[in-house]
Protein backbone atom coordinates (compact mmCIF):
# COMPACT_ATOMS: atom_id res chain seq x y z
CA UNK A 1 123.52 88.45 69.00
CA UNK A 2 120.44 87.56 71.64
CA UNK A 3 118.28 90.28 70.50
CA UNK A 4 116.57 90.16 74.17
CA UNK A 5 119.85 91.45 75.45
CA UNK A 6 121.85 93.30 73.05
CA UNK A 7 123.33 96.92 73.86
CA UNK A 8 121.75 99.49 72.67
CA UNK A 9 124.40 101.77 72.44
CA UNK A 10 126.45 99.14 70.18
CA UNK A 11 126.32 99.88 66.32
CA UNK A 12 125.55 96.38 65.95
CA UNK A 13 122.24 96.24 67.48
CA UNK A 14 119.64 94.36 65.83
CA UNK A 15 117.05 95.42 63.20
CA UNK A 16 113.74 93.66 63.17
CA UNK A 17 112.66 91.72 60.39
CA UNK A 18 108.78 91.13 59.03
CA UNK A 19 107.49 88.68 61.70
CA UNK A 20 109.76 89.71 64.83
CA UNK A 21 109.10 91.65 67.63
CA UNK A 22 109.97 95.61 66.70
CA UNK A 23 113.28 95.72 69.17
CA UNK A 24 113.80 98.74 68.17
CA UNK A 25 111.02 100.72 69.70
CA UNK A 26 113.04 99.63 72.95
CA UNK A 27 115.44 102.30 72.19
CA UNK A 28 112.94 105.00 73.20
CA UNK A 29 112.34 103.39 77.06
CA UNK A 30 114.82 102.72 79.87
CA UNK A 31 116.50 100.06 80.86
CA UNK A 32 115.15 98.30 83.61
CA UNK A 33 115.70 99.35 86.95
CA UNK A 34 116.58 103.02 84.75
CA UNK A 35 112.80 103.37 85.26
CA UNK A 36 112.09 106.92 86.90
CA UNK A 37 108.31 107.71 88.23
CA UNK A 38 108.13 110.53 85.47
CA UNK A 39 108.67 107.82 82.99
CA UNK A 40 106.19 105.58 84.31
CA UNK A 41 103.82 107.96 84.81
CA UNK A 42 104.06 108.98 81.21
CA UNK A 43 103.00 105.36 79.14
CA UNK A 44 99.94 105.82 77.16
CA UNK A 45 98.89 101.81 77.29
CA UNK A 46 96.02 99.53 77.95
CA UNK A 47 98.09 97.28 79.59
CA UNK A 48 98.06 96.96 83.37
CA UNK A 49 101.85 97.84 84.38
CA UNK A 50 102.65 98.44 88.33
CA UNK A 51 106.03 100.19 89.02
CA UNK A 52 108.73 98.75 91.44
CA UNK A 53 112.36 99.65 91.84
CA UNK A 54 113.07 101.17 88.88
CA UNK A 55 111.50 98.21 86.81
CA UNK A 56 108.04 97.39 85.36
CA UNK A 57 105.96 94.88 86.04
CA UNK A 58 103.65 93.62 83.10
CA UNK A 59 100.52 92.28 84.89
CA UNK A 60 98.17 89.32 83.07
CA UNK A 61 95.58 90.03 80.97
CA UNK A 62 91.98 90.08 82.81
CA UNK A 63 89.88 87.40 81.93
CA UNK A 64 86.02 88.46 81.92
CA UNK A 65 85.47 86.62 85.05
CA UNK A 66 88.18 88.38 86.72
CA UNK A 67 86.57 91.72 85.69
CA UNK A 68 83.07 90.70 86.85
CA UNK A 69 83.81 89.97 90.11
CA UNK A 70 85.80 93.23 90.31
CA UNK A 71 82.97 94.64 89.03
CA UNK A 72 80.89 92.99 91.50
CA UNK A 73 83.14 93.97 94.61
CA UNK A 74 83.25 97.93 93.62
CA UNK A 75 79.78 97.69 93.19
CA UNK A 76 79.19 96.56 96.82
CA UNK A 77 81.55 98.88 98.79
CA UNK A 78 79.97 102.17 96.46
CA UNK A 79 76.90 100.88 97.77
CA UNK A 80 78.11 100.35 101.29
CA UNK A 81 79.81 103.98 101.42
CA UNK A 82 76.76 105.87 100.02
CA UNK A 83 73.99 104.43 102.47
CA UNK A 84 76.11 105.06 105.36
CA UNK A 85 77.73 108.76 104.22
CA UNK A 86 80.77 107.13 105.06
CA UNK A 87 83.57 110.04 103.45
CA UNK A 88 85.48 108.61 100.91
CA UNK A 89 85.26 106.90 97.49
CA UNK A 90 85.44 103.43 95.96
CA UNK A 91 87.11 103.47 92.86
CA UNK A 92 88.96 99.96 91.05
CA UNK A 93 91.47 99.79 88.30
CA UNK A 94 93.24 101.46 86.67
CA UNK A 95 94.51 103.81 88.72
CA UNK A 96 98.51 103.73 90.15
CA UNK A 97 98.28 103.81 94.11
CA UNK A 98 101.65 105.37 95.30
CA UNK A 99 102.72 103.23 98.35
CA UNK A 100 106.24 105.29 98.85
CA UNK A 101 109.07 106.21 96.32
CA UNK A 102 109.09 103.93 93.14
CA UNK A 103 106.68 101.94 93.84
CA UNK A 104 103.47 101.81 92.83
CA UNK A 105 100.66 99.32 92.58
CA UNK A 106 97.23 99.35 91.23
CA UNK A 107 94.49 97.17 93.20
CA UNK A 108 91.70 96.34 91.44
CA UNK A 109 89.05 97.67 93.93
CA UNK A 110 90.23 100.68 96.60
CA UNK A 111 88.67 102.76 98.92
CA UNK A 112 90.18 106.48 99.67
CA UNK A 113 89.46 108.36 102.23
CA UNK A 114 88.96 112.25 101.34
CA UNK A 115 92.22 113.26 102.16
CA UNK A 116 93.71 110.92 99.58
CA UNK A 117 91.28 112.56 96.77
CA UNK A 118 92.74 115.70 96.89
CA UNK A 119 94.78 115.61 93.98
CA UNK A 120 93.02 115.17 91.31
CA UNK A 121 95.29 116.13 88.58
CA UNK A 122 97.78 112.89 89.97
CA UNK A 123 97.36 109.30 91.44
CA UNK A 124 96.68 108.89 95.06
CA UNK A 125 99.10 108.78 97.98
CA UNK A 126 98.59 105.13 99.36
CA UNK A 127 95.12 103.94 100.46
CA UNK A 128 92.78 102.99 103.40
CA UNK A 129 90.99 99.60 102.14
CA UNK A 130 92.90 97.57 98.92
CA UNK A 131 90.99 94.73 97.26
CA UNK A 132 92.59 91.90 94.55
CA UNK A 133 91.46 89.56 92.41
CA UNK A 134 93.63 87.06 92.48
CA UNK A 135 95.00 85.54 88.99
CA UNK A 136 95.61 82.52 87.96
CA UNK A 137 99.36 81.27 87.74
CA UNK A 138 102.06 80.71 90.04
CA UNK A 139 103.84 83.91 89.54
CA UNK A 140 100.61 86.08 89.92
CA UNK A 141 99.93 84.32 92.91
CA UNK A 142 103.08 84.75 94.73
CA UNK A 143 102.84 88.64 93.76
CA UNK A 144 98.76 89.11 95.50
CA UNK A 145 99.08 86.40 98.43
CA UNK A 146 102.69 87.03 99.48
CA UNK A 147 103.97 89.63 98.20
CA UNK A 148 101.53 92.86 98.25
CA UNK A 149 100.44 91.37 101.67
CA UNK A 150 104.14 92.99 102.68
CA UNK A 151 103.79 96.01 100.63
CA UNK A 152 100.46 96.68 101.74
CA UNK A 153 101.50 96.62 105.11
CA UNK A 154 104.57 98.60 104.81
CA UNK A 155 102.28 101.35 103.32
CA UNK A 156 100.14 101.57 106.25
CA UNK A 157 96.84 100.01 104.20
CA UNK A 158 94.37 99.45 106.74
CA UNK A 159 92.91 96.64 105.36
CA UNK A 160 93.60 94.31 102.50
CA UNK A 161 91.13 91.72 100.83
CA UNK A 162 92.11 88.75 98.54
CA UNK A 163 89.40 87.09 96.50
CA UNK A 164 90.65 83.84 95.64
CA UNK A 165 88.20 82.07 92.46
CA UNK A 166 90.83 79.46 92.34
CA UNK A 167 90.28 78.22 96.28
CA UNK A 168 86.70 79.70 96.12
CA UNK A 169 87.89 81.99 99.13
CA UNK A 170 88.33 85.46 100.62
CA UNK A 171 90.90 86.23 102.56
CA UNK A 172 90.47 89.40 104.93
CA UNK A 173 93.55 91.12 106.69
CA UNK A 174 93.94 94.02 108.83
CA UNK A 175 97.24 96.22 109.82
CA UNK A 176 98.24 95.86 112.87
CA UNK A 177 101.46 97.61 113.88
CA UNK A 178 103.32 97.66 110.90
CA UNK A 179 101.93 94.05 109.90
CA UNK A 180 98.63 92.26 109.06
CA UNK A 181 96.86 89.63 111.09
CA UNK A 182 94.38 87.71 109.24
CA UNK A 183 90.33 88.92 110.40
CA UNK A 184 89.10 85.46 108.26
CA UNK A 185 88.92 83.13 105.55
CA UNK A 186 85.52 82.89 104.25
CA UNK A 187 83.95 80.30 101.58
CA UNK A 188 81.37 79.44 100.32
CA UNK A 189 78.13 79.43 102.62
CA UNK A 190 80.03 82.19 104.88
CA UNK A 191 79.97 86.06 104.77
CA UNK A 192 83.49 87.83 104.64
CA UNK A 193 83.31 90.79 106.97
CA UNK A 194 85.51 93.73 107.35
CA UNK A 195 86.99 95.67 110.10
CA UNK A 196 87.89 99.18 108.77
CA UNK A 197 83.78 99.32 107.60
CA UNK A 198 81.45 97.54 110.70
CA UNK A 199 78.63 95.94 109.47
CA UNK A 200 79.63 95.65 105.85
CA UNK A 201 79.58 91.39 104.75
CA UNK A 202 79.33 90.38 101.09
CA UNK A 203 78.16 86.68 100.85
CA UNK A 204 80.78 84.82 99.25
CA UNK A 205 78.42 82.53 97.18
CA UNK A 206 77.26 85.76 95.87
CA UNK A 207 81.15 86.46 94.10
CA UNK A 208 81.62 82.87 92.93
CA UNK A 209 78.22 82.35 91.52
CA UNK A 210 78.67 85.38 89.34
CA UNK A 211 80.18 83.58 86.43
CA UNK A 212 77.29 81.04 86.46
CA UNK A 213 74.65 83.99 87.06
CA UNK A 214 75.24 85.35 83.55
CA UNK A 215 74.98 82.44 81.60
């Protein structure tokens, strides 16, 4: 028997052996799409997991790059938000955004406005400004270019920024209707600009170089 798909309620399920995956601990999660929010809500892990029709989506492991360009971004926008007493906080990953029943998604770099905050003792109700990384490989691709583009928009997200280290590019879009229409696609020598927050531009040399800046 396929232990990636036997039934665990027959008596002949698997038992792991030294140097195999432990399929049992399976026994104590749902099935997917059996996924409730309660029971997403309630894993204790350092992995980065977004929730989605009843199933779980295991996201890729950051690379440091990844992280210091998040880094980078949240660092920019806190900045941004302070000097102008713009209400509202910057906050990045992790931390499940709720975009409507079972689903949930957690961008790497979001602004809420103070309605949004006032829960404290949950995870926020959708969001004003999202921000991704985007990672490298075909399926993580499809899931921040074309995918969350759609969900983002369905949730009423203002305004939704792609930074793209494999094109050296930033995409900017902003909702309108129940859709986005692109504001820009900035590279290198340009700064990407935002609608939602006038007058705030981070120089896209600036996020690219940052791997190089270290060294």
């Amino acid at each position: 028997m396929d232990p990636l798909t036997f039934d665990a309620d027959s008596p002949l399920r698997p038992t792991s052996r030294i140097g195999d995956p432990t399929w049992e601990m399976t026994l104590f999660f749902p099935r997917q799409g059996e996924w409730t929010e309660a029971d997403y809500l309630s894993l204790g892990t350092n992995w980065m997991i977004e929730y989605s029709d009843g199933c779980l989506e295991v996201l890729p492991m950051p690379t440091l790059l990844h992280q210091l360009i998040v880094e980078f971004l949240h660092t920019k926008l806190k900045a941004f938000i302070e000097a102008h007493g713009i209400p509202g906080r910057a906050l990045f990953a992790p931390l499940p955004i709720r975009l409507w029943p079972k689903k949930y998604r957690e961008p790497d770099v979001v602004f809420l406005r103070p309605e949004r905050l006032r829960n404290l003792g949950g995870q926020p109700e959708g969001a004003d400004v999202v921000m991704e990384v985007v990672s490298e490989g075909t399926e993580n691709r499809q899931r921040d270019l074309e995918i969350k583009p759609q969900e983002y928009a369905a949730a009423g997200i203002l305004e939704y920024w792609t930074v793209d280290p494999a094109r050296q590019q930033v995409s900017v879009l902003t909702l309108n209707g129940n859709e986005y229409r692109s504001h820009g696609a900035f590279g290198r020598g340009e700064l990407a600009t935002s609608v939602f927050f006038p007058g705030f531009a981070i120089d896209v040399n600036e996020i690219f170089d940052i791997g190089e800046s270290i060294k």
